[in-house]
C-alpha atoms as a PDB file:
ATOM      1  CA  UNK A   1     -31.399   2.901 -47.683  1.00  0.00           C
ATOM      2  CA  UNK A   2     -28.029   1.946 -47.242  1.00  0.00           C
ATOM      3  CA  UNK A   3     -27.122  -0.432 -43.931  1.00  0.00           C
ATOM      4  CA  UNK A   4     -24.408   0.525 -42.256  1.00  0.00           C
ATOM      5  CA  UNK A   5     -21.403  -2.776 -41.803  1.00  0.00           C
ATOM      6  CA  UNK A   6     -20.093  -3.437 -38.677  1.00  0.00           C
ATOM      7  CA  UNK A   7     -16.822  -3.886 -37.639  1.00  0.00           C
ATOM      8  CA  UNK A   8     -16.320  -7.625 -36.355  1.00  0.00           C
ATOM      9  CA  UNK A   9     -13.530  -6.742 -34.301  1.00  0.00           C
ATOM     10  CA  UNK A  10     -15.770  -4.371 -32.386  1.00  0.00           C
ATOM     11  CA  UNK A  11     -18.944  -5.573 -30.224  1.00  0.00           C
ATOM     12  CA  UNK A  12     -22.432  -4.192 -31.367  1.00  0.00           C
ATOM     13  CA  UNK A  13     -23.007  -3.011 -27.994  1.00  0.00           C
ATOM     14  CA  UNK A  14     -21.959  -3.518 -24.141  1.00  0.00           C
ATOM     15  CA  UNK A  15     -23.284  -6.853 -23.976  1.00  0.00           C
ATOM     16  CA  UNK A  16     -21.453  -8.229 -26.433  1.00  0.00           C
ATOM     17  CA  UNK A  17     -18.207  -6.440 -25.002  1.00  0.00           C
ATOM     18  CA  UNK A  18     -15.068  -8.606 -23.878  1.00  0.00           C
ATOM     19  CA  UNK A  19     -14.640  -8.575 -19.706  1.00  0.00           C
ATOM     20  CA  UNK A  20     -12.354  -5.504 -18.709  1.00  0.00           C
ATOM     21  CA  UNK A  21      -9.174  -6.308 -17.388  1.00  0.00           C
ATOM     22  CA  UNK A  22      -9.378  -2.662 -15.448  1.00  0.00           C
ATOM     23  CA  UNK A  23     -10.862  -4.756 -12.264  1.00  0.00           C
ATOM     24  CA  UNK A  24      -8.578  -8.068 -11.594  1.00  0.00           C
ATOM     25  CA  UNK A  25      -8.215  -9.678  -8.496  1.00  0.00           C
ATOM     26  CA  UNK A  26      -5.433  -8.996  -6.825  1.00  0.00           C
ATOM     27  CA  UNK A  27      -4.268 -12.156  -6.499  1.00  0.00           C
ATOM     28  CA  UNK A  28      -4.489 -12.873 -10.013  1.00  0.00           C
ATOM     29  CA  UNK A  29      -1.725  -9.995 -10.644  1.00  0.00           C
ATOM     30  CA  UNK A  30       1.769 -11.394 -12.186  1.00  0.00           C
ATOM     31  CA  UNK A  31       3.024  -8.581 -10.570  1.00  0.00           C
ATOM     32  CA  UNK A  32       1.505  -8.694  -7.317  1.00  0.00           C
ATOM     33  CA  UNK A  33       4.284  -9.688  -5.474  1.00  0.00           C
ATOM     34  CA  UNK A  34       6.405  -6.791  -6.428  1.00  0.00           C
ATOM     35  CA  UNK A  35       6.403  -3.798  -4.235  1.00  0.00           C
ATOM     36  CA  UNK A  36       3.357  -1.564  -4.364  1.00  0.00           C
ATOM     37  CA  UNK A  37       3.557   1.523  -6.467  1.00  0.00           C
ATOM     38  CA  UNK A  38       4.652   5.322  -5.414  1.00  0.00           C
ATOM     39  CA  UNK A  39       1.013   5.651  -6.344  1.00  0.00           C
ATOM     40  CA  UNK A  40      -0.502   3.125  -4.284  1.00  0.00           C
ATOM     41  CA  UNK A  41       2.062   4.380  -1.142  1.00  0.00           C
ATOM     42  CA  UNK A  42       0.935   7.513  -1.543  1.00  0.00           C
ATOM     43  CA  UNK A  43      -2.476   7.134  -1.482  1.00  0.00           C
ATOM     44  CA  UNK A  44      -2.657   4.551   1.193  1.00  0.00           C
ATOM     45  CA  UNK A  45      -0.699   6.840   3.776  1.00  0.00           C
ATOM     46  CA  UNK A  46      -3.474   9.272   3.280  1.00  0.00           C
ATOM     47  CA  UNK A  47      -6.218   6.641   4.031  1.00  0.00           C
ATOM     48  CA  UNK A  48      -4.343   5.262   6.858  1.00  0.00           C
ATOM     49  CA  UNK A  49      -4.096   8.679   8.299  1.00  0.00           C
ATOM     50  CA  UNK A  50      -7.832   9.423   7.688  1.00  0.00           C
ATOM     51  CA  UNK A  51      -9.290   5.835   9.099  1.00  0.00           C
ATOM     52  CA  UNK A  52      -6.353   6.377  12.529  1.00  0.00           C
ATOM     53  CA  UNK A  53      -4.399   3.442  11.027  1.00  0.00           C
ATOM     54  CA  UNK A  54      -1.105   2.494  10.896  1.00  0.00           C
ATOM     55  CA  UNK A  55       0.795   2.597   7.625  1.00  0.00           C
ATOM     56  CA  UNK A  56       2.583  -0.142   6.360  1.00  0.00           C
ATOM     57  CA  UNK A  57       5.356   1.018   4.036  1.00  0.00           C
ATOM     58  CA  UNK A  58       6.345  -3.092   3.276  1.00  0.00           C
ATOM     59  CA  UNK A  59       3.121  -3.984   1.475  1.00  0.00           C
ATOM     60  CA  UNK A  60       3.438  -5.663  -2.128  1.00  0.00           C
ATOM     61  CA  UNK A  61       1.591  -4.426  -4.766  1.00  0.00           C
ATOM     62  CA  UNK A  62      -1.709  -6.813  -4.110  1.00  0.00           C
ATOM     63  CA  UNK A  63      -1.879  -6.453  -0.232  1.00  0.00           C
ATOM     64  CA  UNK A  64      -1.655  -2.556  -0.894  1.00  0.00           C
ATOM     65  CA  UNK A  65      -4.287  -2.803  -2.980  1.00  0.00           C
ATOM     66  CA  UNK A  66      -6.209  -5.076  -0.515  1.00  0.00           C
ATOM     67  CA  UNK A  67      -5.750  -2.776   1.993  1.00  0.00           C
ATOM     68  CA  UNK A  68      -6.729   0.763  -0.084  1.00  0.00           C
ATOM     69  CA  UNK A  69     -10.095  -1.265  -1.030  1.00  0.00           C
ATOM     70  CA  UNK A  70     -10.582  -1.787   3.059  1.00  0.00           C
ATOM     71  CA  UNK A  71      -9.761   1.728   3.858  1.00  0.00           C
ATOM     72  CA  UNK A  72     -12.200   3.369   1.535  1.00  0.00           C
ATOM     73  CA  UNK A  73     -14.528   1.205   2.946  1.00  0.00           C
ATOM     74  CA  UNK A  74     -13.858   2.166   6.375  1.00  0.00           C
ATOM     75  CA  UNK A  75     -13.227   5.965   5.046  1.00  0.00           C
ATOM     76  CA  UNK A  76     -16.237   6.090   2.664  1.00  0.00           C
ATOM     77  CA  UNK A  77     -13.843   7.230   0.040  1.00  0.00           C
ATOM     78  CA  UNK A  78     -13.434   5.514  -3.438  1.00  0.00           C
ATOM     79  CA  UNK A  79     -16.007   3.456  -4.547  1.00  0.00           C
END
């Protein structure tokens, strides 16, 4: 029977992954400060429409974010 190598640069399994850098806190962003995205506009005038909200156009990239995590909340979208 021949035992298969594994790659060292690869975990064995999900445990042994390295943290994903898909879910940062916003305030950990170097780019935070920057103005939010087309994207993130986008989407958070639709949310702010559904949850009766105002839309704030002058957001930077973290507080948009901040804010599209509280509207799903509030919208039940999302997450």
């Amino acid at each position: 029977m021949t035992e298969a190598k594994q790659n060292p640069k690869q975990p064995s399994n999900a445990k042994d992954a390295p943290p994903s850098n898909t879910e940062k806190d916003p305030s950990d962003w170097i780019t935070g400060d920057e103005p939010m995205t087309g994207a993130q506009a986008s989407y958070l005038k639709t949310l702010s429409e559904e949850a009766k909200e105002e839309f704030d156009a002058n957001l930077s990239k973290a507080e948009a974010s901040r804010r599209i995590d509280a509207l799903q909340e509030k919208t039940g979208r999302g997450k």
